[in-house]
PDB file of N, CA and C in Angstrom:
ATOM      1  N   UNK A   1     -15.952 -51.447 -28.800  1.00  0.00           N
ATOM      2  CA  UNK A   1     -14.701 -50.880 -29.239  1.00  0.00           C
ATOM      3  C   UNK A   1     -14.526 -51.054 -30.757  1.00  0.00           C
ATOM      4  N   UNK A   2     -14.555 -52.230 -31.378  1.00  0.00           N
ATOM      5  CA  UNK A   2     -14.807 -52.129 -32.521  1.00  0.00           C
ATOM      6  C   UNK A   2     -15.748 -51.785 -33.329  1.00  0.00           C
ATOM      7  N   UNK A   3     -16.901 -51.738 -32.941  1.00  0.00           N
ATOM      8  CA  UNK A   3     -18.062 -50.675 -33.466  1.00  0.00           C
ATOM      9  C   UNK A   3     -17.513 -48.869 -34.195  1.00  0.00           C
ATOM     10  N   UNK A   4     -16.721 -48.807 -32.744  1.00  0.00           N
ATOM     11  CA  UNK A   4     -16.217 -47.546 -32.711  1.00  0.00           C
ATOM     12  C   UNK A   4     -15.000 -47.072 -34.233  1.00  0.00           C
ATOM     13  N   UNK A   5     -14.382 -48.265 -33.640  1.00  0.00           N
ATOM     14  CA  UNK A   5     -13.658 -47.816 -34.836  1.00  0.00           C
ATOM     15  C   UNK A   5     -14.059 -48.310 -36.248  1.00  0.00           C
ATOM     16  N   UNK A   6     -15.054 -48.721 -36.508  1.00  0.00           N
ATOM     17  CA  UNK A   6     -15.361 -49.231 -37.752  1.00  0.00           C
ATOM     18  C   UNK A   6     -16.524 -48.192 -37.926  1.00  0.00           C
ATOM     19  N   UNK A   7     -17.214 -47.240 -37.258  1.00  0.00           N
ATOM     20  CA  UNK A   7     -17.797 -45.999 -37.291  1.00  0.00           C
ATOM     21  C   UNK A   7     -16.928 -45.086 -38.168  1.00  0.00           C
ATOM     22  N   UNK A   8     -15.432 -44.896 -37.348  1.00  0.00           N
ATOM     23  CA  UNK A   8     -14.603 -43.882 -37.643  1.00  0.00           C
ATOM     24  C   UNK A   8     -13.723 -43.927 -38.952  1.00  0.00           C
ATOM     25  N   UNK A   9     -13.799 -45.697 -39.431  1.00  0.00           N
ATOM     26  CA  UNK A   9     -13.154 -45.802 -40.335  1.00  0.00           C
ATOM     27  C   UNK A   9     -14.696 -45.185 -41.979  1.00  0.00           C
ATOM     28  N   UNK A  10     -15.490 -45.255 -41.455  1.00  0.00           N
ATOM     29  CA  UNK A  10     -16.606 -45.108 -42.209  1.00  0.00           C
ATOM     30  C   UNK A  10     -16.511 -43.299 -42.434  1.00  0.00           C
ATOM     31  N   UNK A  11     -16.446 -43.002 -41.712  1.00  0.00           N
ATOM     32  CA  UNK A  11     -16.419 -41.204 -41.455  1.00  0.00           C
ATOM     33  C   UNK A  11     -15.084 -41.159 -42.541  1.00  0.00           C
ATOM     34  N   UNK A  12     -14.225 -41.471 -42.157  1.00  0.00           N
ATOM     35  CA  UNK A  12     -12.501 -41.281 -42.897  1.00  0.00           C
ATOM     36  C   UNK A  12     -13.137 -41.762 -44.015  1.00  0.00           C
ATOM     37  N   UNK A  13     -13.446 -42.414 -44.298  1.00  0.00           N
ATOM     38  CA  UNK A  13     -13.425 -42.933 -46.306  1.00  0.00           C
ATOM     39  C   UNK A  13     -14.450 -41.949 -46.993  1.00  0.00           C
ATOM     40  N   UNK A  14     -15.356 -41.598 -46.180  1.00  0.00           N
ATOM     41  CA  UNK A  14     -16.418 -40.819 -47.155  1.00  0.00           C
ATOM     42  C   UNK A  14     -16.194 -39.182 -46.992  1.00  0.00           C
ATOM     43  N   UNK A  15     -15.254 -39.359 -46.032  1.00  0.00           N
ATOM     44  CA  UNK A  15     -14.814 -37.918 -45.983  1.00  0.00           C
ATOM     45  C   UNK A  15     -13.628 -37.661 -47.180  1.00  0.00           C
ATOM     46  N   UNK A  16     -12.717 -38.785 -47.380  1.00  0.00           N
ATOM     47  CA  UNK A  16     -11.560 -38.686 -48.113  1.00  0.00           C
ATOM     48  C   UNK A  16     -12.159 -38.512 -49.181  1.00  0.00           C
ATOM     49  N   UNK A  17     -13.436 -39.514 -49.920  1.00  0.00           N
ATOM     50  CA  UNK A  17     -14.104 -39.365 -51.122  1.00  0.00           C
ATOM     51  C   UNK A  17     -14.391 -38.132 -51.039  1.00  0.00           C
ATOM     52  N   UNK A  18     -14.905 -37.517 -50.176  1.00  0.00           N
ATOM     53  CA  UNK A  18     -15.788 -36.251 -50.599  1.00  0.00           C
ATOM     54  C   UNK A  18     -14.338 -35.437 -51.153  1.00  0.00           C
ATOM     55  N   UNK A  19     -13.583 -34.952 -50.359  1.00  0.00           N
ATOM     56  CA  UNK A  19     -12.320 -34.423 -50.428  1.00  0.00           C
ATOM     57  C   UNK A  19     -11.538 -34.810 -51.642  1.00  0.00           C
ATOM     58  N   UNK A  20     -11.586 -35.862 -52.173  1.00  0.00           N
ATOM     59  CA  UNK A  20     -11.065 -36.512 -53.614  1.00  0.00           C
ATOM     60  C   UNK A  20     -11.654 -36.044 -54.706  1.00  0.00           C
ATOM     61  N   UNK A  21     -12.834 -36.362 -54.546  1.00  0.00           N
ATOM     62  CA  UNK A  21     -13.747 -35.516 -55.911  1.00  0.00           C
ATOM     63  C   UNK A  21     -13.978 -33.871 -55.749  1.00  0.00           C
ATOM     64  N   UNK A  22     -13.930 -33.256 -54.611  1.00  0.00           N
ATOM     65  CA  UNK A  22     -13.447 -31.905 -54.988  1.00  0.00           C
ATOM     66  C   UNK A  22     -12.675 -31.621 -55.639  1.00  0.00           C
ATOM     67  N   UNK A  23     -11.420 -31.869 -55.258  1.00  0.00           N
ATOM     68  CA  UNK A  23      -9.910 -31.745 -55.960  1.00  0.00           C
ATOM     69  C   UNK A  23     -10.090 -31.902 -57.455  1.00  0.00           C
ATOM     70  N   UNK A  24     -10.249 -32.920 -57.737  1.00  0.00           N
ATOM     71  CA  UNK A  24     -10.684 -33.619 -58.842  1.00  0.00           C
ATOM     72  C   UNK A  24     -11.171 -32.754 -59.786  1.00  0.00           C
ATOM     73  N   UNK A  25     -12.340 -32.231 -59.387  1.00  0.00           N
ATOM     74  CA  UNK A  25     -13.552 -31.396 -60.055  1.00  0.00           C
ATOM     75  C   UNK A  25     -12.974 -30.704 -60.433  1.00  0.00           C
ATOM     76  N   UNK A  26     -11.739 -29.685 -59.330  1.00  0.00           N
ATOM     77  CA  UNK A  26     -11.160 -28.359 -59.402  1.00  0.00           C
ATOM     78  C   UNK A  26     -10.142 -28.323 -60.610  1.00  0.00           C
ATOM     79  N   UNK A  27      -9.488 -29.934 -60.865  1.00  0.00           N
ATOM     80  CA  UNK A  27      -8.728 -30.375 -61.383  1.00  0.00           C
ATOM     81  C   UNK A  27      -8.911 -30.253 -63.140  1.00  0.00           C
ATOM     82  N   UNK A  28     -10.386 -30.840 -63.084  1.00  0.00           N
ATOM     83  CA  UNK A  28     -10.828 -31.073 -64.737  1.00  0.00           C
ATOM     84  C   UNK A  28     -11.164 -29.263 -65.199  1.00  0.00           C
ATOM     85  N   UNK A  29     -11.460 -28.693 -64.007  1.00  0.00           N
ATOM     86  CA  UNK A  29     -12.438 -27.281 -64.924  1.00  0.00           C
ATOM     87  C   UNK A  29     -10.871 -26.364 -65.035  1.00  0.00           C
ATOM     88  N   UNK A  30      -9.582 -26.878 -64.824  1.00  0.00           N
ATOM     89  CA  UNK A  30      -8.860 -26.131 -65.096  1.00  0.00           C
ATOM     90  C   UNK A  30      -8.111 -26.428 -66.357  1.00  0.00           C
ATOM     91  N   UNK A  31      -8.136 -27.433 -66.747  1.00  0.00           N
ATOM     92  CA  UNK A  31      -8.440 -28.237 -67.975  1.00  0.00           C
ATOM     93  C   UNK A  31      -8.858 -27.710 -69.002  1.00  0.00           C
ATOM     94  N   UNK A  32      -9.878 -27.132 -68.836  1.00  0.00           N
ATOM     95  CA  UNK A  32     -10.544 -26.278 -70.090  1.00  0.00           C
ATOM     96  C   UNK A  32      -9.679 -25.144 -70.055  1.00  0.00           C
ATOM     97  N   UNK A  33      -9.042 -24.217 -69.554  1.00  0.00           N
ATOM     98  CA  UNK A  33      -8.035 -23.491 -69.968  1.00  0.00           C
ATOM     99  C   UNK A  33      -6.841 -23.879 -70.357  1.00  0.00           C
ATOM    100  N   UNK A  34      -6.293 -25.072 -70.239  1.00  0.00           N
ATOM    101  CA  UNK A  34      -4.892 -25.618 -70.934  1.00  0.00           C
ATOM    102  C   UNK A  34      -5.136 -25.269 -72.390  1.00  0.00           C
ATOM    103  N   UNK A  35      -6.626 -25.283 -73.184  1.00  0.00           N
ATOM    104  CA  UNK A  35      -6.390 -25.485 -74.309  1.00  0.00           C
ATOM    105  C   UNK A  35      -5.843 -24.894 -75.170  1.00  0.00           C
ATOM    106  N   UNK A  36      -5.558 -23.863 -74.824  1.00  0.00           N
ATOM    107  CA  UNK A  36      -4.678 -22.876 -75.586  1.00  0.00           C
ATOM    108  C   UNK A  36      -3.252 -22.626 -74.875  1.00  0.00           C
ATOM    109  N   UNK A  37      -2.668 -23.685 -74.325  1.00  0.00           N
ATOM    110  CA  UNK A  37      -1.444 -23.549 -73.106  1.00  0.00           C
ATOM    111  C   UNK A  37      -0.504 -23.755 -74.656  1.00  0.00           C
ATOM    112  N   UNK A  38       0.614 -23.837 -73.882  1.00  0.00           N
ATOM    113  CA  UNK A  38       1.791 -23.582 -75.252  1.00  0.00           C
ATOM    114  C   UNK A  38       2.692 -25.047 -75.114  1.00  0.00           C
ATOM    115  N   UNK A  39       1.570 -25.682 -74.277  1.00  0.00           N
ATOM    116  CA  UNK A  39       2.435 -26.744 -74.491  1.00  0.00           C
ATOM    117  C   UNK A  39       1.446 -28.383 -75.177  1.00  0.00           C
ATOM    118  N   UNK A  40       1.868 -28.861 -76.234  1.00  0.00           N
ATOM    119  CA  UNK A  40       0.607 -29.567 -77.176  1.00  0.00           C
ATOM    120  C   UNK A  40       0.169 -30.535 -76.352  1.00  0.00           C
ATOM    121  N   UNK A  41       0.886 -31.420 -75.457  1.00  0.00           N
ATOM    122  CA  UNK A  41       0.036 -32.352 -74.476  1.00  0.00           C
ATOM    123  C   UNK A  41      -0.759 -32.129 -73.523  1.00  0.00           C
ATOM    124  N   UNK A  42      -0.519 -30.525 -72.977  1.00  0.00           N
ATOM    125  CA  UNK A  42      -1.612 -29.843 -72.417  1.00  0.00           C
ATOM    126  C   UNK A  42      -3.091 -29.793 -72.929  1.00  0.00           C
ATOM    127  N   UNK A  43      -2.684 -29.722 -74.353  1.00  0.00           N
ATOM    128  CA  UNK A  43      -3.821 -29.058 -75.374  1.00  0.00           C
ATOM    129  C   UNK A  43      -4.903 -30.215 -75.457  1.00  0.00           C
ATOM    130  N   UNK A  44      -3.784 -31.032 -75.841  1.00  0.00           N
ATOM    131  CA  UNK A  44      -4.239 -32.607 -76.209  1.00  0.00           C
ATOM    132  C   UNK A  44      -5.608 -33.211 -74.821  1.00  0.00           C
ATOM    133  N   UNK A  45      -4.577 -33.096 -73.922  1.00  0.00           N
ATOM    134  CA  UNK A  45      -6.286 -33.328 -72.354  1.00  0.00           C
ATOM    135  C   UNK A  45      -6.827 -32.587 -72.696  1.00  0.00           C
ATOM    136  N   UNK A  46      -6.102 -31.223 -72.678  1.00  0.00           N
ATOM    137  CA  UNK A  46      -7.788 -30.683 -72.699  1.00  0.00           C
ATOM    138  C   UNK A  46      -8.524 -30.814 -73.848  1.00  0.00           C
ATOM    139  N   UNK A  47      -8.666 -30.850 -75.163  1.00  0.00           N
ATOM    140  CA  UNK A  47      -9.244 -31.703 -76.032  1.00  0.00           C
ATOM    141  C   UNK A  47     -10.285 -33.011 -75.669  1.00  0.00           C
ATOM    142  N   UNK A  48      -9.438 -33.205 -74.864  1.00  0.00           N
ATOM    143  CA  UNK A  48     -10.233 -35.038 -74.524  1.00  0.00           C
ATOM    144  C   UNK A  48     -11.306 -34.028 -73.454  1.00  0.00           C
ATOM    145  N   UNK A  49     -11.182 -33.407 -72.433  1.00  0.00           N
ATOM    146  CA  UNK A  49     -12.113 -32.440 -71.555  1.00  0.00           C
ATOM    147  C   UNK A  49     -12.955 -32.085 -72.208  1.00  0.00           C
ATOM    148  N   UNK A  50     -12.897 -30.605 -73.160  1.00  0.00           N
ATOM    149  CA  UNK A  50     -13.625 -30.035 -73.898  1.00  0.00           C
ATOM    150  C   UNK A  50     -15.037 -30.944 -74.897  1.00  0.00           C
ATOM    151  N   UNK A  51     -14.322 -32.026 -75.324  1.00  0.00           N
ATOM    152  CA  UNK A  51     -14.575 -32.434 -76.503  1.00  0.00           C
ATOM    153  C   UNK A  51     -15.507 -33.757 -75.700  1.00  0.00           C
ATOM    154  N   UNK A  52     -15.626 -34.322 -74.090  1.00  0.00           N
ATOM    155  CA  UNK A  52     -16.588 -34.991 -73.759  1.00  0.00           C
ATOM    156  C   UNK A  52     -17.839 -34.235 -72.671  1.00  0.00           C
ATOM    157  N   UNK A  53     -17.961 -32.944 -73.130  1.00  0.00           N
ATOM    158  CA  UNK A  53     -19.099 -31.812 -72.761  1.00  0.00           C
ATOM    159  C   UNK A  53     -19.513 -31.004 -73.792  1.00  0.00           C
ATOM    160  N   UNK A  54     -20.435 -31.725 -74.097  1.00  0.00           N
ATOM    161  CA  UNK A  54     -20.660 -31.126 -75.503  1.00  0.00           C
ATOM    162  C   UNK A  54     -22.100 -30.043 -74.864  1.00  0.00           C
ATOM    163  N   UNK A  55     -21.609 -28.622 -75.590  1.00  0.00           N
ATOM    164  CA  UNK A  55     -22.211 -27.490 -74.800  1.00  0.00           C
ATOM    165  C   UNK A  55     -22.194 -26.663 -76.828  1.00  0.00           C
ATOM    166  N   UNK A  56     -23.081 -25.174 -76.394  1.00  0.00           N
ATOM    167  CA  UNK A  56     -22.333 -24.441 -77.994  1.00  0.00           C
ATOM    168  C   UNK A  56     -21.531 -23.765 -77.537  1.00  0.00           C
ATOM    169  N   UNK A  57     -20.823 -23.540 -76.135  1.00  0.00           N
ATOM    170  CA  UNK A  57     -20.294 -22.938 -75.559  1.00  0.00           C
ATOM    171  C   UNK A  57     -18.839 -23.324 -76.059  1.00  0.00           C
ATOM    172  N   UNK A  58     -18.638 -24.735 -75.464  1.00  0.00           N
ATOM    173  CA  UNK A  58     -17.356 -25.540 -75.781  1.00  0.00           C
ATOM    174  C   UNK A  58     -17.281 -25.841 -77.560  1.00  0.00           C
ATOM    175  N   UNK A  59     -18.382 -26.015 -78.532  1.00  0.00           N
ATOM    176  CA  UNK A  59     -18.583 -25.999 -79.848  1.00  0.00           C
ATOM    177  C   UNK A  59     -17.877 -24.874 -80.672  1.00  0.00           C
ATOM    178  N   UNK A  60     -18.026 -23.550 -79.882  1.00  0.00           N
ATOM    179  CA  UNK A  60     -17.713 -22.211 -80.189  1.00  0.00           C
ATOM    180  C   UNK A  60     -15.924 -22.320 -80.044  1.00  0.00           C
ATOM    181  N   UNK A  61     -15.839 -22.930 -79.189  1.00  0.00           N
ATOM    182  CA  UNK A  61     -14.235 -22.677 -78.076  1.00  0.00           C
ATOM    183  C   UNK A  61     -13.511 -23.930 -79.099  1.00  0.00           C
ATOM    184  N   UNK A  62     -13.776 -24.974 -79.520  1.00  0.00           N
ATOM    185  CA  UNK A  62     -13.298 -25.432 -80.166  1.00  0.00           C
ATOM    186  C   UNK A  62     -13.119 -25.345 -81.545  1.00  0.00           C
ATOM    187  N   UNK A  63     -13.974 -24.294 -82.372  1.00  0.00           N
ATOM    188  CA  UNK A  63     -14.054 -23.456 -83.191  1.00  0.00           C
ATOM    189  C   UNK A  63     -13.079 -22.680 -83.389  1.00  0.00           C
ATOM    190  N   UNK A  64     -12.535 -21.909 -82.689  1.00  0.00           N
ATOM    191  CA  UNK A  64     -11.385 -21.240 -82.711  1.00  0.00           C
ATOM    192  C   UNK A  64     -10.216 -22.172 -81.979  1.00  0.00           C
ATOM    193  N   UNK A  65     -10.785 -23.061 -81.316  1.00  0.00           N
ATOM    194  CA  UNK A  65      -9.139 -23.837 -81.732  1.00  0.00           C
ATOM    195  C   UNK A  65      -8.740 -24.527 -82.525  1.00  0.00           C
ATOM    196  N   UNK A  66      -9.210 -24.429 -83.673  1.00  0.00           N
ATOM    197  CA  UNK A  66      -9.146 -25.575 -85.133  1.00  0.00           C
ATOM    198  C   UNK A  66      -9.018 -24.260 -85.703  1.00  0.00           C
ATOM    199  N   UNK A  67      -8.813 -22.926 -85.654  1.00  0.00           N
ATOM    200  CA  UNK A  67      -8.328 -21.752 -86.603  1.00  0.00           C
ATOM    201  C   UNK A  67      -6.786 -21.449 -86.023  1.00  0.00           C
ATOM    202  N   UNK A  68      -7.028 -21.674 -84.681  1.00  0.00           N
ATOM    203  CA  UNK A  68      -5.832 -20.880 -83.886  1.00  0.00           C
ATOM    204  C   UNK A  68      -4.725 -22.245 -84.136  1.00  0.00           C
ATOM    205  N   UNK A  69      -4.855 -23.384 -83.926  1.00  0.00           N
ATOM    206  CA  UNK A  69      -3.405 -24.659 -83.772  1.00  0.00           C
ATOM    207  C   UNK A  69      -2.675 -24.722 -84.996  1.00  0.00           C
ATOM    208  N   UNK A  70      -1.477 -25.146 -84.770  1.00  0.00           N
ATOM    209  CA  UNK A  70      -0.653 -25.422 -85.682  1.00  0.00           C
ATOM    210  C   UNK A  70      -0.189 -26.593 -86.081  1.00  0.00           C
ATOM    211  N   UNK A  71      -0.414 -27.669 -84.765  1.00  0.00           N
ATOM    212  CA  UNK A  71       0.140 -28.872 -85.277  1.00  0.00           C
ATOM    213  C   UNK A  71      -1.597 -29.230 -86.084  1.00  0.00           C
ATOM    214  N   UNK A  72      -0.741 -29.775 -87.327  1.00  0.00           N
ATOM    215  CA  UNK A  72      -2.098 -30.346 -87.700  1.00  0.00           C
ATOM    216  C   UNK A  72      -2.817 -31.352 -87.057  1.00  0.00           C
ATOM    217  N   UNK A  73      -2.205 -32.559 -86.218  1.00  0.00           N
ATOM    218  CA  UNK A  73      -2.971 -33.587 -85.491  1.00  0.00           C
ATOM    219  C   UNK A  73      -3.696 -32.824 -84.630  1.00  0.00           C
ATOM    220  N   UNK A  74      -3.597 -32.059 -83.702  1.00  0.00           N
ATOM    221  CA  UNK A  74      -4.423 -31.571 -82.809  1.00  0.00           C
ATOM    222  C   UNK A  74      -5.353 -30.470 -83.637  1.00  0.00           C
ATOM    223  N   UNK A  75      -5.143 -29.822 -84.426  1.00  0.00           N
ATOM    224  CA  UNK A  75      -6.584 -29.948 -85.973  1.00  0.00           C
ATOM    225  C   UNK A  75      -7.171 -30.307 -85.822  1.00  0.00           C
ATOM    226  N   UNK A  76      -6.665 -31.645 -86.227  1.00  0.00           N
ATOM    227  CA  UNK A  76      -7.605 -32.335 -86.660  1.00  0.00           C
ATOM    228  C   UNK A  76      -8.689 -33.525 -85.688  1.00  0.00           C
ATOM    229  N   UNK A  77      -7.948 -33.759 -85.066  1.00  0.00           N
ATOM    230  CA  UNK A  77      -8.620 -33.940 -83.406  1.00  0.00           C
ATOM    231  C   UNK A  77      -9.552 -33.315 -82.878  1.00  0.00           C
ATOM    232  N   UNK A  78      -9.487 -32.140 -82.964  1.00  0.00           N
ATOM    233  CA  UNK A  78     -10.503 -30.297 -82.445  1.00  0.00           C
ATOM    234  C   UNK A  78     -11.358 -30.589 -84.015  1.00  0.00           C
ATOM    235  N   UNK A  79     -11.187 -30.822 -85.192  1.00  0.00           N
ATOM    236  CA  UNK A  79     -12.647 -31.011 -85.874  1.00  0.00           C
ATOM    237  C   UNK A  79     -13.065 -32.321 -85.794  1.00  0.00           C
ATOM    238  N   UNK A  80     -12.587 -33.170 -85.517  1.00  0.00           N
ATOM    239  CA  UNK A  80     -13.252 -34.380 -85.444  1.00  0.00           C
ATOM    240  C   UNK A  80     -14.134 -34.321 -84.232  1.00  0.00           C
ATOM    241  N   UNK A  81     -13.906 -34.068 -83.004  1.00  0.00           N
ATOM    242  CA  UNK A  81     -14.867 -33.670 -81.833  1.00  0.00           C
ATOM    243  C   UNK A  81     -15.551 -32.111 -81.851  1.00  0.00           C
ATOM    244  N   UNK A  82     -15.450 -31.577 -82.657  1.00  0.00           N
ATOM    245  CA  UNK A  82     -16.327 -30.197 -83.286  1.00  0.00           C
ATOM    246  C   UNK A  82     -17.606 -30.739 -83.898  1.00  0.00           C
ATOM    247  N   UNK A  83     -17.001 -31.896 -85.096  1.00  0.00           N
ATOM    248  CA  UNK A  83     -18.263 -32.425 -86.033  1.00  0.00           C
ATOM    249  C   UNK A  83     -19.068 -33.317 -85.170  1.00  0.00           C
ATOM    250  N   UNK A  84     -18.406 -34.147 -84.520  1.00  0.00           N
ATOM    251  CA  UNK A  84     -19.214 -34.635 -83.758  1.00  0.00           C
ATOM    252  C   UNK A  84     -20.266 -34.219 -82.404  1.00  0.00           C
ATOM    253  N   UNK A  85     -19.571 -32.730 -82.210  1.00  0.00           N
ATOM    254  CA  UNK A  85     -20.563 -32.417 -80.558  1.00  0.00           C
ATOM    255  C   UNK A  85     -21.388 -31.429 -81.076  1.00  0.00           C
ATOM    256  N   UNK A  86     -21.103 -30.768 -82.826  1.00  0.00           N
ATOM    257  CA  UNK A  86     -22.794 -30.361 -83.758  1.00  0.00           C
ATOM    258  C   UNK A  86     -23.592 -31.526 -83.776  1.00  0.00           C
ATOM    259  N   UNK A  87     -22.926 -32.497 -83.985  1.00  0.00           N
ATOM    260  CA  UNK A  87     -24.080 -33.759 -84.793  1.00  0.00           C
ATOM    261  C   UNK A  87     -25.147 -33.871 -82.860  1.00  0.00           C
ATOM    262  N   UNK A  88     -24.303 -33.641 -82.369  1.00  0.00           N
ATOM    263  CA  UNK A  88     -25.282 -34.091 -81.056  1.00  0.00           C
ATOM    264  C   UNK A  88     -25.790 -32.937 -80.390  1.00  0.00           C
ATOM    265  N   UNK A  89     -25.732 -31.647 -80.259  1.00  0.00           N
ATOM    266  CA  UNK A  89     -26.157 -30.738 -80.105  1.00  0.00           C
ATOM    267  C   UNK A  89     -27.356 -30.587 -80.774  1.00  0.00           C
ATOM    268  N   UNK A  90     -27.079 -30.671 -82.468  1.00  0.00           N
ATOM    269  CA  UNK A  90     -28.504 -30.903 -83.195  1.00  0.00           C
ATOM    270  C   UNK A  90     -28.431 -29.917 -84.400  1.00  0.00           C
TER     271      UNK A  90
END
């Protein structure tokens, strides 16, 4: 009997994980579209998103968001992780 349920409790946790990091996943790749949302703490995650996948894809995308922003901190934030994901790109 307790076999049983310590089977079932095993099934439930790795099922919830699996089910957690979907969400999750679905969670961050929507992220990369905030960055141009109209609201700056939106911008700001996604910054922190964008800016720890360093791609020339996301290099490009953060390119025009250091032309397109207005607050200067988030500027300057978008070139500081610009200069840095050239330096590692190459």
């Amino acid at each position: 009997m307790r076999r049983e349920y310590l089977g079932w409790g095993i099934v439930g946790a790795v099922g919830g994980l699996a089910v957690g990091m979907t969400l999750w996943s679905r969670h961050m790749r929507g992220a990369k579209r905030d960055l141009f949302h109209r609201r700056a703490v939106k911008r700001m995650a996604a910054l922190g998103y964008v800016g720890a996948r360093p791609s020339v894809e996301n290099a490009r995308l953060l390119r025009d968001f250091t032309s397109w922003e207005s607050r200067p901190a988030l500027r300057r934030r978008a070139a500081v992780l610009l200069r840095r994901m050239e330096t590692q790109l190459g």
